[in-house]
Protein backbone atom coordinates (compact mmCIF):
# COMPACT_ATOMS: atom_id res chain seq x y z
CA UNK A 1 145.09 99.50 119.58
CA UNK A 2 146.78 99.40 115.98
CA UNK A 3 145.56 99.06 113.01
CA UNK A 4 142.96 96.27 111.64
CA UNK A 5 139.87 95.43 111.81
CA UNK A 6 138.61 94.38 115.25
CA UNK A 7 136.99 91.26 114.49
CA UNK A 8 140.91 90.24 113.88
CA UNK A 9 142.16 91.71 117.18
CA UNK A 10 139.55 89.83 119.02
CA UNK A 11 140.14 86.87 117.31
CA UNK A 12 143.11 85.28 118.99
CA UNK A 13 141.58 85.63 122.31
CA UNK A 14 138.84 83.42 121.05
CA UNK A 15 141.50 81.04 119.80
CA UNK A 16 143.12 80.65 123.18
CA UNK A 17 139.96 80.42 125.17
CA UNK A 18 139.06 77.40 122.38
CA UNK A 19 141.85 75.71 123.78
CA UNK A 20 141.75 76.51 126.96
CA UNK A 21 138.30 75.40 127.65
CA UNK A 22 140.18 71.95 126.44
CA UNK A 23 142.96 71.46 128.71
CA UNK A 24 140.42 69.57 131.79
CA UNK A 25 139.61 67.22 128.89
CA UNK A 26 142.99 66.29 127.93
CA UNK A 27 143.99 65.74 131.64
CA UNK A 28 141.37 63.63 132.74
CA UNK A 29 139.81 62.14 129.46
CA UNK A 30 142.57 61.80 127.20
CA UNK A 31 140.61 63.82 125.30
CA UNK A 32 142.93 65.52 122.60
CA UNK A 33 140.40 67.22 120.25
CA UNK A 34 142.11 70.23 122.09
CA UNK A 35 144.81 69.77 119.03
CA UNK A 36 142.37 71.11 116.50
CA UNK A 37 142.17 74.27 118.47
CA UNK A 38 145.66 74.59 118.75
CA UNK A 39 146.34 74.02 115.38
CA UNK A 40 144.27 77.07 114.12
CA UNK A 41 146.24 79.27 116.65
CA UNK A 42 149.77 78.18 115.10
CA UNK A 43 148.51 77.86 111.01
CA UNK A 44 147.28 81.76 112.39
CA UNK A 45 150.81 82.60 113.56
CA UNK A 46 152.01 81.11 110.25
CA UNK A 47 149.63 83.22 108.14
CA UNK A 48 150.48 86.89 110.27
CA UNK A 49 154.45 85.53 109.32
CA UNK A 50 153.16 85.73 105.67
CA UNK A 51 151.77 88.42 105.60
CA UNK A 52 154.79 90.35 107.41
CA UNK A 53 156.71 88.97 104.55
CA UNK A 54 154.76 90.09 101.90
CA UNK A 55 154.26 93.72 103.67
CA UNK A 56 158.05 93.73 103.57
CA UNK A 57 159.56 92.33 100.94
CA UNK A 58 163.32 94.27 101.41
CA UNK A 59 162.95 91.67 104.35
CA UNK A 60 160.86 88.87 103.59
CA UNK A 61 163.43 86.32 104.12
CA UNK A 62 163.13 86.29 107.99
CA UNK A 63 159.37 86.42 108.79
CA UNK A 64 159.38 83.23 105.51
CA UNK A 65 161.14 81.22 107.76
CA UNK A 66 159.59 81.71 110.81
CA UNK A 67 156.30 80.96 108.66
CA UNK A 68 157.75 77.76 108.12
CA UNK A 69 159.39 76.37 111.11
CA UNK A 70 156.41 76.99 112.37
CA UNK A 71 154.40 75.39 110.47
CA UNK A 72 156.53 72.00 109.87
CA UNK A 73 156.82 71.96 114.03
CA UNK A 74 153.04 72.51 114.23
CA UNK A 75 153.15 69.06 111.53
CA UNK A 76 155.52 67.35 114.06
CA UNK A 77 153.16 68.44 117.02
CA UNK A 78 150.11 66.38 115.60
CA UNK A 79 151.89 63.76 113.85
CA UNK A 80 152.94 62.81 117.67
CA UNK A 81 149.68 63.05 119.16
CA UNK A 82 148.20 61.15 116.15
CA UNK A 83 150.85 58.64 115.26
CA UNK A 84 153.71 57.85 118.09
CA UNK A 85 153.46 55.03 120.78
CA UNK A 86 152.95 56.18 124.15
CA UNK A 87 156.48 54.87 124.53
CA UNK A 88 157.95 58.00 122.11
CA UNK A 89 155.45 60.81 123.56
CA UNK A 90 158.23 62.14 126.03
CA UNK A 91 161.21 61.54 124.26
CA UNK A 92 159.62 63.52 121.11
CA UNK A 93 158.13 66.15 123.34
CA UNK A 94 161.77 67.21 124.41
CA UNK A 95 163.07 66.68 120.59
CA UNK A 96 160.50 69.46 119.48
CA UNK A 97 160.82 71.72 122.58
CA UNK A 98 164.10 71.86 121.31
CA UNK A 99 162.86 72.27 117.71
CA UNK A 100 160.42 75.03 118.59
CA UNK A 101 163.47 76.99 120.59
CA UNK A 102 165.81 76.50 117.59
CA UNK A 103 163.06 78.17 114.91
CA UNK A 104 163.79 81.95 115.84
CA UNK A 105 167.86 80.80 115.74
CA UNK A 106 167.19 79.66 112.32
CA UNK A 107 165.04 82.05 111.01
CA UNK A 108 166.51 85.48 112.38
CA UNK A 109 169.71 84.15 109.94
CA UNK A 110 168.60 85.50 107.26
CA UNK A 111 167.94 88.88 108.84
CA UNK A 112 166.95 90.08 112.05
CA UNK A 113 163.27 90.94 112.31
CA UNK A 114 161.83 93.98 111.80
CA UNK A 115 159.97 95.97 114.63
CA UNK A 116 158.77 99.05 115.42
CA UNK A 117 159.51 100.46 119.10
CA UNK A 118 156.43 102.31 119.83
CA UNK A 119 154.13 99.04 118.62
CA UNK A 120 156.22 96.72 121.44
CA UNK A 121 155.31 99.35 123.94
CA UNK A 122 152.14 99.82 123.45
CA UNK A 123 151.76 95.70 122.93
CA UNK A 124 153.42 95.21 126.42
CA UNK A 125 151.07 97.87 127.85
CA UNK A 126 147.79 96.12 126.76
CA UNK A 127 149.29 92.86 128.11
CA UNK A 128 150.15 94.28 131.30
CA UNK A 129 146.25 95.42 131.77
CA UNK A 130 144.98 92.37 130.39
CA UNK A 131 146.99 90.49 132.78
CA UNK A 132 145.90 92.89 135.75
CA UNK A 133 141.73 92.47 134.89
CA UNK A 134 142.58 88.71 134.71
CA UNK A 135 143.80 88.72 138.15
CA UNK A 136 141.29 90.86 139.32
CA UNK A 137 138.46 88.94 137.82
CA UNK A 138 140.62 85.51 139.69
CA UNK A 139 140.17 86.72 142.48
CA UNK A 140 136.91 87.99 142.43
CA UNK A 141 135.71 84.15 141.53
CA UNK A 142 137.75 82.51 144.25
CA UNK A 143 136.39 85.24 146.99
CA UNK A 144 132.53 84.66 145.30
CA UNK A 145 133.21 80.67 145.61
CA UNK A 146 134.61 80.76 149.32
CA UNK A 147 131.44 82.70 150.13
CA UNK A 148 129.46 80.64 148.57
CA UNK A 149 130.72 77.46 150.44
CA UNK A 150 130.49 79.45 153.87
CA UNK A 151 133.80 80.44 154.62
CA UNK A 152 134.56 83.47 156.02
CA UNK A 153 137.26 85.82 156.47
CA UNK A 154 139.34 85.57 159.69
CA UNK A 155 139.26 89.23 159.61
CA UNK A 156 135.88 90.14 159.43
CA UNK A 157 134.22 92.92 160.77
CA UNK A 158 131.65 91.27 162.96
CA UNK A 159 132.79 87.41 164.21
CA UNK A 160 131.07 85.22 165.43
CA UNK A 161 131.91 83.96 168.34
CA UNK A 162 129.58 80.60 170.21
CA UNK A 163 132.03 78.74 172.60
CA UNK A 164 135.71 78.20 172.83
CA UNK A 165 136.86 75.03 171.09
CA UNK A 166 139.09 74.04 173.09
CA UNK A 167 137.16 73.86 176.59
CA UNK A 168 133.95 74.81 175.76
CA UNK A 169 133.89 77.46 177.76
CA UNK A 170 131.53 80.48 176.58
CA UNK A 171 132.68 83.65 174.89
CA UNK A 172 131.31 86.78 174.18
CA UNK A 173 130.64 88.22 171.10
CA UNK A 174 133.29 90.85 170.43
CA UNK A 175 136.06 89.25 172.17
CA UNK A 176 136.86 85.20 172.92
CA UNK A 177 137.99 84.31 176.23
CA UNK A 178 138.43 81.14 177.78
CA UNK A 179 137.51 79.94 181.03
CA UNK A 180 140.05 77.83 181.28
């Protein structure tokens, strides 16, 4: 899994469930304590950017500047919640949407980033199995709530058949047929 300690790897999945577990509030509430959540996930982002930059400091110009555009967005981001009309909220979400897209343009300026080849690999291979248990585990819950409201599989093994619906005509158990 790379290097660290694991308390730190497991740590951003914590963040993101934080705000997760928020979005239902912020939909039907107008509940946006869901921003203090957030914010530790990007002032995170900001402090791996730092560190990066101080790990390489032939190249600390890039991974500096991503540390701060994305930190002053993250400032924009709550300043809007907190401060602009309702009038302004859609208008300045498209304003820093393009903000957020035009970091990386800025920042990659001063040098392209740094990466290592066999760390995106493996990176993209952990996401690709996280991705798979989460949609195993999905559907596992929707299955396990459709039984438990009483619905049934049209292809199950055994049906049960009591009467034809449309003439109410009996049927037998394996096989419906209608007497009409």
């Amino acid at each position: 899994m790379g290097g660290g300690r694991p308390g730190r790897r497991l740590a951003a999945p914590r963040r993101v469930l934080v705000v997760a577990s928020g979005i239902p509030a912020v939909f039907e509430d107008q509940d946006y304590r869901i921003v203090g959540g957030y914010v530790v996930i990007r002032f995170a982002m900001v402090a791996h950017w730092l560190r990066a930059s101080r790990g390489n400091p032939a190249h600390c110009g890039c991974p500096r500047r991503y540390a701060g555009g994305n930190a002053f967005m993250q400032v924009l981001w709550v300043l809007r919640v907190v401060v602009a009309p309702p009038s302004l909220q859609i208008p300045l979400w498209v304003l820093f949407m393009i903000g957020e897209l035009l970091v990386p343009v800025w920042a990659e300026r001063s040098g392209a980033t740094t990466w290592h080849p066999h760390h995106i690999t493996e990176r993209h291979g952990l996401f690709t199995l996280i991705v798979l248990g989460e949609s195993i585990l999905a559907a596992t819950l929707a299955f396990r709530k459709g039984f438990d409201s009483g619905v049934t599989s049209s292809r199950s093994p055994r049906p049960r058949w009591s009467s034809c619906s449309r003439c109410g005509g009996s049927t037998s158990r394996r096989r419906p047929t209608c007497t009409r």
